[in-house]
Protein backbone atom coordinates (compact mmCIF):
# COMPACT_ATOMS: atom_id res chain seq x y z
CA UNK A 1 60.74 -21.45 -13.76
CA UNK A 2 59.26 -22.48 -9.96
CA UNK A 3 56.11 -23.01 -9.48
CA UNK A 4 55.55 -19.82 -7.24
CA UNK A 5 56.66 -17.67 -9.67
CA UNK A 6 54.35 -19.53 -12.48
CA UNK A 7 51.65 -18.49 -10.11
CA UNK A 8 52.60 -15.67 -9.23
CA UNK A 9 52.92 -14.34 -12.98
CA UNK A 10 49.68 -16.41 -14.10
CA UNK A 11 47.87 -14.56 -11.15
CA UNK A 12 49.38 -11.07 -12.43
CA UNK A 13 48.48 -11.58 -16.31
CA UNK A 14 45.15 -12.71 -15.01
CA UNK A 15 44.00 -9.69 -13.14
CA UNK A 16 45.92 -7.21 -15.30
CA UNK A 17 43.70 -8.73 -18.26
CA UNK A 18 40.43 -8.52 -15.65
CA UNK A 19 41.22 -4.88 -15.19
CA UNK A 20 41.85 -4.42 -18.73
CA UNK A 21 38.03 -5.92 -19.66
CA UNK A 22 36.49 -4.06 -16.95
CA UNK A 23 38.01 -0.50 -18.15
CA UNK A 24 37.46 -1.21 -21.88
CA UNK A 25 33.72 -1.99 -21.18
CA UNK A 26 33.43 0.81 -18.45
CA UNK A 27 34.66 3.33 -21.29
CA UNK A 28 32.71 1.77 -24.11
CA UNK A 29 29.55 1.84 -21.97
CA UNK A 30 29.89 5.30 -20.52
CA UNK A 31 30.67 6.76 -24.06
CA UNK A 32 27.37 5.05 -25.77
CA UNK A 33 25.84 6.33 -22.85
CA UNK A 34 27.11 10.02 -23.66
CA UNK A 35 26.20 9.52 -26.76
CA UNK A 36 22.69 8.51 -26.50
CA UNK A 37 21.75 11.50 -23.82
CA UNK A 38 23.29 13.86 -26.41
CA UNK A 39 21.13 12.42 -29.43
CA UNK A 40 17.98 12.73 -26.78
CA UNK A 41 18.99 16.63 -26.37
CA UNK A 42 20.02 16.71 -30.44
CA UNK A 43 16.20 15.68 -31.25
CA UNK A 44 14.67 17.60 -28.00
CA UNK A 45 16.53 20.77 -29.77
CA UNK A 46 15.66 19.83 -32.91
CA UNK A 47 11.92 19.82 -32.02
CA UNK A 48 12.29 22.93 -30.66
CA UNK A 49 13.72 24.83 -33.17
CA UNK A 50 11.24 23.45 -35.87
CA UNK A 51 8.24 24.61 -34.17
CA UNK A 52 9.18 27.47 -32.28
CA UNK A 53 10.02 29.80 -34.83
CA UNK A 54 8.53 29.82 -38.06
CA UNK A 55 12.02 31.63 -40.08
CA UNK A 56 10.94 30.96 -43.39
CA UNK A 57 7.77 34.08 -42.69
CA UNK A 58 9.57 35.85 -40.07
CA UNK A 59 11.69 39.14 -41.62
CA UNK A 60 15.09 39.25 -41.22
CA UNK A 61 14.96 41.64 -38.32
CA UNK A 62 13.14 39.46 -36.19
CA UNK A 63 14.93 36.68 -37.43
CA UNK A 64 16.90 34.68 -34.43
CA UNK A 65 20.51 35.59 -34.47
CA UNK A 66 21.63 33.53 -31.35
CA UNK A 67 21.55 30.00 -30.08
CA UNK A 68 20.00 31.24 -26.82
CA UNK A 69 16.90 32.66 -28.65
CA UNK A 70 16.12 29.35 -30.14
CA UNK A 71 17.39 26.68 -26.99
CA UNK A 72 19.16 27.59 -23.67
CA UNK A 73 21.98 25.52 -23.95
CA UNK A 74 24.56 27.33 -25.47
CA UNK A 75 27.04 24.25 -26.63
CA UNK A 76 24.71 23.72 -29.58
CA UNK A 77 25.52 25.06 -33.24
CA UNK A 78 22.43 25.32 -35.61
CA UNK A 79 22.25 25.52 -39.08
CA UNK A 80 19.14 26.57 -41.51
CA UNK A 81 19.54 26.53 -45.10
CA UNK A 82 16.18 27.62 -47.10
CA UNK A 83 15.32 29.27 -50.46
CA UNK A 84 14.74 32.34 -49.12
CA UNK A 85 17.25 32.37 -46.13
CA UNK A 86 19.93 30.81 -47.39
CA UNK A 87 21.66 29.68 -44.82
CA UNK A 88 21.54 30.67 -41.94
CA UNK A 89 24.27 29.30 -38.56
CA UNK A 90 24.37 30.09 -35.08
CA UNK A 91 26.48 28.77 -32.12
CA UNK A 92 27.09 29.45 -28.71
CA UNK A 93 30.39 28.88 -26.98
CA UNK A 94 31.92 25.87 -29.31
CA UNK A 95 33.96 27.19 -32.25
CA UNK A 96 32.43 27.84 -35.23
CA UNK A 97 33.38 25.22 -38.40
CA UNK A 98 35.00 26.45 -41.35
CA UNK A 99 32.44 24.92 -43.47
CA UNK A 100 28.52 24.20 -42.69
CA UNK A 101 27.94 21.01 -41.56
CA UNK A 102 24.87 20.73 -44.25
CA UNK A 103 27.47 20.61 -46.77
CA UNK A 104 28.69 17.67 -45.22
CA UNK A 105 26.02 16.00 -43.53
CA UNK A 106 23.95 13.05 -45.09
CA UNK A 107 20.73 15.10 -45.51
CA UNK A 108 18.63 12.15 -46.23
CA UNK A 109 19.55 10.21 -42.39
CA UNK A 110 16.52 9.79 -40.20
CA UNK A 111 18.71 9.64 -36.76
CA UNK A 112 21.84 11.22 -35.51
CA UNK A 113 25.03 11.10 -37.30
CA UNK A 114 28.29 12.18 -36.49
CA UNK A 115 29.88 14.69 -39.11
CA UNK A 116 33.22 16.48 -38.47
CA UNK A 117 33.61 15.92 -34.34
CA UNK A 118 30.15 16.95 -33.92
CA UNK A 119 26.54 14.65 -33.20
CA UNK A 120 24.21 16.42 -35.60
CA UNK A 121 20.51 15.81 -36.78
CA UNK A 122 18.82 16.87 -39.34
CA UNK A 123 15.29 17.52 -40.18
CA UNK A 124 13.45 19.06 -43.03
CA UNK A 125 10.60 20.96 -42.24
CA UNK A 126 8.05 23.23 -45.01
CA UNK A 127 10.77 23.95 -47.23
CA UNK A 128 13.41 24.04 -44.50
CA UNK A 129 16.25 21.98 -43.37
CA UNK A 130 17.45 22.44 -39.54
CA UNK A 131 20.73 20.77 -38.57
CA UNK A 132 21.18 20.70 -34.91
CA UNK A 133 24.84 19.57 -33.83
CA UNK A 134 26.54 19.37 -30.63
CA UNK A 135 30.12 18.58 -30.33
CA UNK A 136 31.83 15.11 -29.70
CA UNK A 137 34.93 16.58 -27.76
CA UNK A 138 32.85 16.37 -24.39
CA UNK A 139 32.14 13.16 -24.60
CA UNK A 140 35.64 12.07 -25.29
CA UNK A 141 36.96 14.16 -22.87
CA UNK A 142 35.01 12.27 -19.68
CA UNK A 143 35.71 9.00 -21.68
CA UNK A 144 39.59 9.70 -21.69
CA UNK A 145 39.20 10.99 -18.41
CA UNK A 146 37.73 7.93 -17.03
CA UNK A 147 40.30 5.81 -18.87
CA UNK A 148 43.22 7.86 -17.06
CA UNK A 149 41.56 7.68 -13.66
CA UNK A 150 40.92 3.84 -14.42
CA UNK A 151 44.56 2.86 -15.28
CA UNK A 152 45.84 4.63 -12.50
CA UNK A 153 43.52 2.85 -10.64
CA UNK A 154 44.57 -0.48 -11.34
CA UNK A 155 47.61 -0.07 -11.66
CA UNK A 156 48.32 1.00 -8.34
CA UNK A 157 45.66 -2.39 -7.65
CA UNK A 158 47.72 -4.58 -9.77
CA UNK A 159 50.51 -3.62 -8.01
CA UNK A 160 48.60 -4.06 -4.69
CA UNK A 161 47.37 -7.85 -5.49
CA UNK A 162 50.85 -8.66 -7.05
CA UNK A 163 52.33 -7.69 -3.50
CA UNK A 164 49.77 -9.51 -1.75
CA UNK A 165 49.72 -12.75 -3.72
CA UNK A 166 53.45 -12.89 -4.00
CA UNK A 167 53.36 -12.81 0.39
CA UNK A 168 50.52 -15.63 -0.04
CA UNK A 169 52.17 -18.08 -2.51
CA UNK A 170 55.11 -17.96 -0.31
CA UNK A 171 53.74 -18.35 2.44
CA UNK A 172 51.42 -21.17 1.47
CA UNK A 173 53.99 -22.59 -0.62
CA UNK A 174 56.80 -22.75 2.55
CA UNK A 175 55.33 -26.21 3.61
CA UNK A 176 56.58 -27.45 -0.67
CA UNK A 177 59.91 -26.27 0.58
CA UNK A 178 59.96 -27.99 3.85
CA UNK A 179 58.74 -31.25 2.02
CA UNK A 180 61.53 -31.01 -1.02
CA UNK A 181 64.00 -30.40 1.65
CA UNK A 182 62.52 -33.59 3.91
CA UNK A 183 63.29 -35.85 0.63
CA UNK A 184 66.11 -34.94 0.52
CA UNK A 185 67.01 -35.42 3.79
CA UNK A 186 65.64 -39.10 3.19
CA UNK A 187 67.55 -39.48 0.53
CA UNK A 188 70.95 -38.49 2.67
CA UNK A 189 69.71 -41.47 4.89
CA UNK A 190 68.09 -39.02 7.57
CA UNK A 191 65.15 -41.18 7.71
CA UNK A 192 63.75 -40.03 10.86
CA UNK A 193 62.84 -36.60 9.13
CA UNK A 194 59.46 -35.28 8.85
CA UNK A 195 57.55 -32.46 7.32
CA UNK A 196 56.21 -30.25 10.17
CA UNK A 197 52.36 -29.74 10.21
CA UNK A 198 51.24 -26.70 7.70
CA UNK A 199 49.85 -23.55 9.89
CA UNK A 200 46.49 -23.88 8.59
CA UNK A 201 45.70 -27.16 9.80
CA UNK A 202 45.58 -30.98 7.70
CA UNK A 203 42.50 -30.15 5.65
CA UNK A 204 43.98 -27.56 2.94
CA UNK A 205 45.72 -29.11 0.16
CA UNK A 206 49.32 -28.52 1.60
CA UNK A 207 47.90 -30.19 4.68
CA UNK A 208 46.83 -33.08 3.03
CA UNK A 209 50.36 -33.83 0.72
CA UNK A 210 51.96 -33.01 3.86
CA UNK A 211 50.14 -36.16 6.21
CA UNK A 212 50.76 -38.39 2.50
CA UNK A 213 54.33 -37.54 2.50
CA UNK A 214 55.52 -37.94 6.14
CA UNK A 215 52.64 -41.14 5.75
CA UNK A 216 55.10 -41.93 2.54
CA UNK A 217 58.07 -41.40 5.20
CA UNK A 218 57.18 -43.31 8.03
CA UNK A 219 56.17 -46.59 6.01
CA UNK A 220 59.31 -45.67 3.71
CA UNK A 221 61.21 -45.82 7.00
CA UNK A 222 59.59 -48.58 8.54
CA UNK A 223 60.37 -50.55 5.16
CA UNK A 224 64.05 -50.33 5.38
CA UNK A 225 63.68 -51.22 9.12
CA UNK A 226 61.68 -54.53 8.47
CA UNK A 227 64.64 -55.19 4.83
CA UNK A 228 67.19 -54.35 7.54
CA UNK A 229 65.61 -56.59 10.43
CA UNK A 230 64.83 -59.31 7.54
CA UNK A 231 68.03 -59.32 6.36
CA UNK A 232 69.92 -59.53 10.06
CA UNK A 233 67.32 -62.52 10.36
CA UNK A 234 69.01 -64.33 7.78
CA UNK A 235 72.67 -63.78 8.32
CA UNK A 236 71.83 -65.47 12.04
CA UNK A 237 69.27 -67.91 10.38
CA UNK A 238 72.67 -69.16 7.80
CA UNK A 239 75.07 -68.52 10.89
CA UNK A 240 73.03 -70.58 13.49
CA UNK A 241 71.96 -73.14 10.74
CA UNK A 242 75.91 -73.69 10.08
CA UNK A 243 76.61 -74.16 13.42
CA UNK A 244 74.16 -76.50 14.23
CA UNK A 245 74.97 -78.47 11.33
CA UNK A 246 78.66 -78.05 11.83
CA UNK A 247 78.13 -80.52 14.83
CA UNK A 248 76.67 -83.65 13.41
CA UNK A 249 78.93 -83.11 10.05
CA UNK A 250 82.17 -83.06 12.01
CA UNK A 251 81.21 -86.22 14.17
CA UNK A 252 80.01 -88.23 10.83
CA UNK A 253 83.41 -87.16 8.76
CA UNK A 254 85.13 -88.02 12.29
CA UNK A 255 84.00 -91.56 13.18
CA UNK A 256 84.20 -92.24 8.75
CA UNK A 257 87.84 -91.14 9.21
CA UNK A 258 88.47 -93.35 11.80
CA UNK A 259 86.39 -96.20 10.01
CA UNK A 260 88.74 -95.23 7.08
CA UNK A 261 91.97 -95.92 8.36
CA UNK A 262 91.10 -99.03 10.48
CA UNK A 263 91.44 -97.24 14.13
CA UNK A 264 88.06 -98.51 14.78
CA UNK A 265 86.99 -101.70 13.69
CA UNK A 266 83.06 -102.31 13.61
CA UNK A 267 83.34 -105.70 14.57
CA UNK A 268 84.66 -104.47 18.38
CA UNK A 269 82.90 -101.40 18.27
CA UNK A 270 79.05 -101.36 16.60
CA UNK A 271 78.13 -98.52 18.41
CA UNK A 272 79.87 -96.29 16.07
CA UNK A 273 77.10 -97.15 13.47
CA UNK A 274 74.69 -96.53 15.59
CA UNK A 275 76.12 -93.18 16.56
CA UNK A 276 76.94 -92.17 12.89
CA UNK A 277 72.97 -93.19 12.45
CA UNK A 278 71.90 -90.91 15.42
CA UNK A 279 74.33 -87.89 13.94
CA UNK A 280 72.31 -88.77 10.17
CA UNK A 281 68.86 -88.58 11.59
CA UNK A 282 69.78 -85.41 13.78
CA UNK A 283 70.44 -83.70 10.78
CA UNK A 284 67.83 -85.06 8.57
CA UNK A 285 65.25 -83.64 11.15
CA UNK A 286 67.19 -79.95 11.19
CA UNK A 287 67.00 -80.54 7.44
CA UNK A 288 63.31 -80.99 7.21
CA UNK A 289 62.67 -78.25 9.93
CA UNK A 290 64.96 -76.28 7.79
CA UNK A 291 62.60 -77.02 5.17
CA UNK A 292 59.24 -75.88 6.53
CA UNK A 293 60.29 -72.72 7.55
CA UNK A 294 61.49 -71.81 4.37
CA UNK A 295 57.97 -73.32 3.34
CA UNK A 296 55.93 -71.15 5.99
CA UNK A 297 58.10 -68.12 5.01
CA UNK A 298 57.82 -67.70 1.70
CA UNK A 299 53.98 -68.82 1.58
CA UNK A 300 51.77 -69.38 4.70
CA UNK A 301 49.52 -72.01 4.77
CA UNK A 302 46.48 -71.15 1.88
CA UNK A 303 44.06 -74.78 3.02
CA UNK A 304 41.20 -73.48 4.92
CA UNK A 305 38.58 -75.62 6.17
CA UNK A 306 36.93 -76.64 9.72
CA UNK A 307 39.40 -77.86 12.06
CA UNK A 308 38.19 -79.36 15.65
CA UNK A 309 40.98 -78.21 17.81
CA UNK A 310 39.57 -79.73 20.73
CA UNK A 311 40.15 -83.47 18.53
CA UNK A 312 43.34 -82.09 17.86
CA UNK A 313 44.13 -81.75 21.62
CA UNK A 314 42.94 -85.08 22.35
CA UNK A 315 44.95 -86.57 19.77
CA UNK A 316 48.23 -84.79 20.46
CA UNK A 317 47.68 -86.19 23.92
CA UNK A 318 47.24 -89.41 23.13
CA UNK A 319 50.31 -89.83 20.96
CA UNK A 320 52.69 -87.90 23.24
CA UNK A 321 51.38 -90.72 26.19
CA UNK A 322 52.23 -93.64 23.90
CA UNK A 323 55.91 -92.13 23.61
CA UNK A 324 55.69 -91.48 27.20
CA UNK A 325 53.84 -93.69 28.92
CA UNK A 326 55.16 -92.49 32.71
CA UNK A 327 54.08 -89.05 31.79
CA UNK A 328 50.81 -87.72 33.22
CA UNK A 329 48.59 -86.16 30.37
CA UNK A 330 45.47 -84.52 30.65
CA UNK A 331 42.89 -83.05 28.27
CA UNK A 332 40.51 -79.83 29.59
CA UNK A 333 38.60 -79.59 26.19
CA UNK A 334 34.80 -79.23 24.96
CA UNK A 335 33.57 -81.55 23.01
CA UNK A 336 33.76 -79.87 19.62
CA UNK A 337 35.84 -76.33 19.12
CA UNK A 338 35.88 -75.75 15.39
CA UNK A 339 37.93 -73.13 13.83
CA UNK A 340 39.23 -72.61 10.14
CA UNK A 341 42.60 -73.34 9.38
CA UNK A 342 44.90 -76.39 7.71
CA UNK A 343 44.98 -79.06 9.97
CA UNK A 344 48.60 -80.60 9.34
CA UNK A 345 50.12 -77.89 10.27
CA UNK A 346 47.81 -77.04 13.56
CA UNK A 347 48.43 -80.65 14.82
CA UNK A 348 51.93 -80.60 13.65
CA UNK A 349 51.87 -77.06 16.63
CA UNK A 350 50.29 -79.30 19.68
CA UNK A 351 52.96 -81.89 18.98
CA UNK A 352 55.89 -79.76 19.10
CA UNK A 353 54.58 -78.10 22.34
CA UNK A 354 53.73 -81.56 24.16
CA UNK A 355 57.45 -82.88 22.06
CA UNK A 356 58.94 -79.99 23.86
CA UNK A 357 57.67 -80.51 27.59
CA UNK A 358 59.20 -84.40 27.08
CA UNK A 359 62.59 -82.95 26.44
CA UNK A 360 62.71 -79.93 28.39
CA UNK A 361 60.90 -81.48 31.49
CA UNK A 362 62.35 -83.83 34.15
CA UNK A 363 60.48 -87.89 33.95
CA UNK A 364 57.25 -88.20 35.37
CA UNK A 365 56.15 -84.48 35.49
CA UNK A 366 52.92 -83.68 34.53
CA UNK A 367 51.36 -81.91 31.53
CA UNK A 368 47.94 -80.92 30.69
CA UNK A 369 46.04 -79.07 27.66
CA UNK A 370 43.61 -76.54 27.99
CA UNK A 371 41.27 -75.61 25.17
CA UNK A 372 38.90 -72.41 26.19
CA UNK A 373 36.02 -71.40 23.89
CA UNK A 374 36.00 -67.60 23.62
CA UNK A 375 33.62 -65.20 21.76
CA UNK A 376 35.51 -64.67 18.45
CA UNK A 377 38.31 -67.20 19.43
CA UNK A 378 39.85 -70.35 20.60
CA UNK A 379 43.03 -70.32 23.27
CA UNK A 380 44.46 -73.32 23.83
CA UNK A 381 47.21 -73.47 26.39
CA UNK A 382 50.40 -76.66 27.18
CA UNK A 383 50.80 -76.06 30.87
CA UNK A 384 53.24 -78.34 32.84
CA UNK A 385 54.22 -78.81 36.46
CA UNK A 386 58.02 -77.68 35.98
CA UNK A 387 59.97 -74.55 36.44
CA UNK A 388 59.27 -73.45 33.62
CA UNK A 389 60.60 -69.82 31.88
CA UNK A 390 61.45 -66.52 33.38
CA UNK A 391 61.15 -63.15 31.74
CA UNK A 392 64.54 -63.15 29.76
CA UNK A 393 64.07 -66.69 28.37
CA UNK A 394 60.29 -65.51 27.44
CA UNK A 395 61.36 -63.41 25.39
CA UNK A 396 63.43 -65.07 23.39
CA UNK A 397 61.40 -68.58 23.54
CA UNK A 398 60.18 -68.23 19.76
CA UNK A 399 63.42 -67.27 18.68
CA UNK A 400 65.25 -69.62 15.70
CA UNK A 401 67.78 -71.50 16.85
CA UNK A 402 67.18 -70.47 20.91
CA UNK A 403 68.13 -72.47 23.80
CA UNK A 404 67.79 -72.26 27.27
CA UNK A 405 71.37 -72.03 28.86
CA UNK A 406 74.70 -72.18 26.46
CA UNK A 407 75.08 -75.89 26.10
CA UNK A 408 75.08 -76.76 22.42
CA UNK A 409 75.11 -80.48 23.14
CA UNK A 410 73.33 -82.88 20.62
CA UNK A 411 71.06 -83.54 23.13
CA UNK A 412 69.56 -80.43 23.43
CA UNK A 413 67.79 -79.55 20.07
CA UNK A 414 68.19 -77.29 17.33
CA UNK A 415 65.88 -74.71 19.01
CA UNK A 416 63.88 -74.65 16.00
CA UNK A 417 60.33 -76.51 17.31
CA UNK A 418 59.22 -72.76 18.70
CA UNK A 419 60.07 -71.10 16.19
CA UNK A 420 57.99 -73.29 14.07
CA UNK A 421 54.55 -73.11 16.53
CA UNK A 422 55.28 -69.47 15.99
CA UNK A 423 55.11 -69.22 12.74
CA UNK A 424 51.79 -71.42 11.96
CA UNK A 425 49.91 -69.56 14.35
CA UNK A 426 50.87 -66.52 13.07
CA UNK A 427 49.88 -67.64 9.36
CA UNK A 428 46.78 -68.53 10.88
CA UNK A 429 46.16 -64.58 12.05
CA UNK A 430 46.70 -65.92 15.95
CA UNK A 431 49.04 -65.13 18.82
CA UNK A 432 51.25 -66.97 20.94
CA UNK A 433 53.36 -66.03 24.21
CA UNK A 434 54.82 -67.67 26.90
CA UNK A 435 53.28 -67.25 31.21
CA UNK A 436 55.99 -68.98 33.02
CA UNK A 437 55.72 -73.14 33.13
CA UNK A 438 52.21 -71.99 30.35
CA UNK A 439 52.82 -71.96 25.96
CA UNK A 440 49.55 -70.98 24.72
CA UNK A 441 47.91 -69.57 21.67
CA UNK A 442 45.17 -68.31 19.96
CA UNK A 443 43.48 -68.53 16.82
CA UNK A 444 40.37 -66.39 15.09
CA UNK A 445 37.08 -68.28 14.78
């Protein structure tokens, strides 16, 4: 069974049994009602007819023969029963019973009692007993009156509300539709799908589960994107990483080969040791690189303590000038510039940067490191004096494996010292971009 028609019928039983209670109770209230305005007339009449007339002295010619000469009302039936009068009944427009009601009645009550359809009391008075009846048939006709009136009533309200809630659930209950049929769309791979806003705005329920669900979609969606995006990332990370290697691996078996089957002989040419050495060490540093960014990757850098960047800075300096001494290097820095971070990995970022304007740059050009104090930060920036980058190569700069230009010489790098900078400032909650001939960074205080 859906859920609108579990309301719906819920809703239905529910007011038909509200109905119900408030008909029962109307009828059960205006009937003891009834009954207690005919006991006040019952002992009113009673009254009367006691003192009134006094039957028991009176002769039977001026005896009462009618109801009217004792009480105007003329739905009443008396009865007298005495030793000398025997008994005596009168009634006005009711039929008369078969049988007195004395014989019947429970002569000893105090209050009214119902005996055969009728509300009687009875009194004795100087000898006397005076029933006074009226009968029951009135009351229960405005009681089944008011019954009949009442169900047709609600039915035709029952039938009312069940029209009206049925038009409500369904058309509150549209946006449960629209959000079934939007997971299923995901599920088809339509992951662009969303549940349209409900009518009456994002604070109803509906509302709500609707912004959850297309909240549900979007990071559902933007999920896959970031698998799919992480997963491209890797077949070029394995293709580019067997490339690169591919190089250094075919020279090594190459020159061995040759070694092998005596075309070269070490004693005429040593530089093939040295170049099987330079072809090992190429690809024990794409190893290592390899290495830490499977490192940074799968765990970013958890040491936190004060690091002085501006010592950093200094030091980076100083050890990229004793590798190249005809370089000028310069230091803009304050004193002390503290942040919180792992150092290792911080210094191992200023020495790829200054390692990267040694190779990239021509001799002799000159480099200089900027380290600004900000508010809640700490930019630091590797400016040099050469052509530096344009937009394209920007963009790309802190890509794995990137070069400038096509060669793929082993000269040039395995692209990887960017991508690495990139990374550790990133664990480190900073940013990093590129201005031209400018690298620069930040990092939170």
């Amino acid at each position: 069974m859906t859920l609108r028609r579990s309301l719906l019928l819920a809703m239905t039983g529910l007011t038909a049994l509200g109905l119900l209670i408030v008909t029962g109770t109307a009828a059960v209230m205006l009937r003891s009602y009834l009954i207690d305005r005919t006991d006040d007339q019952l002992l009113a009449a009673v009254e009367l007819a006691r003192h009134r007339y006094r039957l028991d002295v009176l002769p039977p010619e001026q005896r009462p023969r009618t109801v009217q000469e004792i009480v105007s009302v003329t739905e009443y039936l008396i009865e007298v029963r005495g030793d000398r009068i025997g008994t005596l009944r009168m009634v006005g427009t009711v039929p008369l019973p078969t049988r007195p009601l004395l014989d019947r009645a429970d002569l000893d009550a105090t209050g009214p009692q119902n005996v055969d359809g009728f509300r009687a009391v009875v009194v004795r008075d100087r000898g006397l007993t005076i029933l006074v009846a009226l009968p029951l048939d009135r009351a229960g006709d405005t009681v089944g009156r008011l019954v009949a009136i009442a169900a047709v009533t609600s039915l035709v309200a029952l039938a009312v509300l069940t029209a009206f809630a049925r038009w409500l659930l369904i058309r509150r209950l549209r946006p449960l539709n629209e959000i079934a049929a939007a997971a299923t769309a995901l599920a088809d791979g339509h992951l662009d799908r969303r549940v349209p806003e409900p009518p009456h705005g994002p604070l109803t329920e509906v509302g709500r589960l609707t912004g959850a669900v297309n909240g549900m979609l979007s990071r559902i969606q933007a999920a896959l994107a970031a698998r799919e995006r992480s997963e491209r990332r890797v077949r070029d990370f394995v293709a580019d990483a067997s490339h690169e290697l591919r190089t250094p691996v075919t020279a090594v078996r190459g020159y061995l080969q040759l070694i092998r089957t005596g075309v070269v002989d070490l004693n005429d040419r040593p530089d093939v040791l040295h170049r099987l050495e330079q072809e090992a060490n190429r690809m024990s540093a794409m190893v290592s690189s390899l290495l830490y960014l499977a490192r940074l990757d799968a765990e970013p850098p958890v040491r936190r303590g004060p690091v002085d960047v501006a010592a950093l800075a200094r030091d980076a300096v100083a050890d990229a000038g004793a590798l190249d001494q005809d370089r000028p290097l310069t230091v803009d820095a304050p004193e002390r510039c503290v942040v919180s971070g792992d150092e290792d990995p911080l210094r191992r970022v200023l020495a790829n940067l200054l390692g990267n304007v040694r190779v990239h740059t021509p001799p002799g050009t000159a480099a200089r490191v900027t380290v600004t104090d900000e508010a809640a930060r700490v930019r630091v920036a590797v400016t040099d004096d050469g052509p530096g980058l344009d937009a394209d190569a920007a963009a790309h700069a802190f890509d794995r494996f990137w070069r400038g230009g096509t060669a793929r010489s082993a000269g040039d790098g395995a692209g990887l010292g960017l991508a690495i900078v990139a990374e550790v400032v990133r664990a480190h909650g900073g940013d990093i971009g590129v201005d031209g001939a400018t690298v620069w960074f930040t990092l939170p205080r």
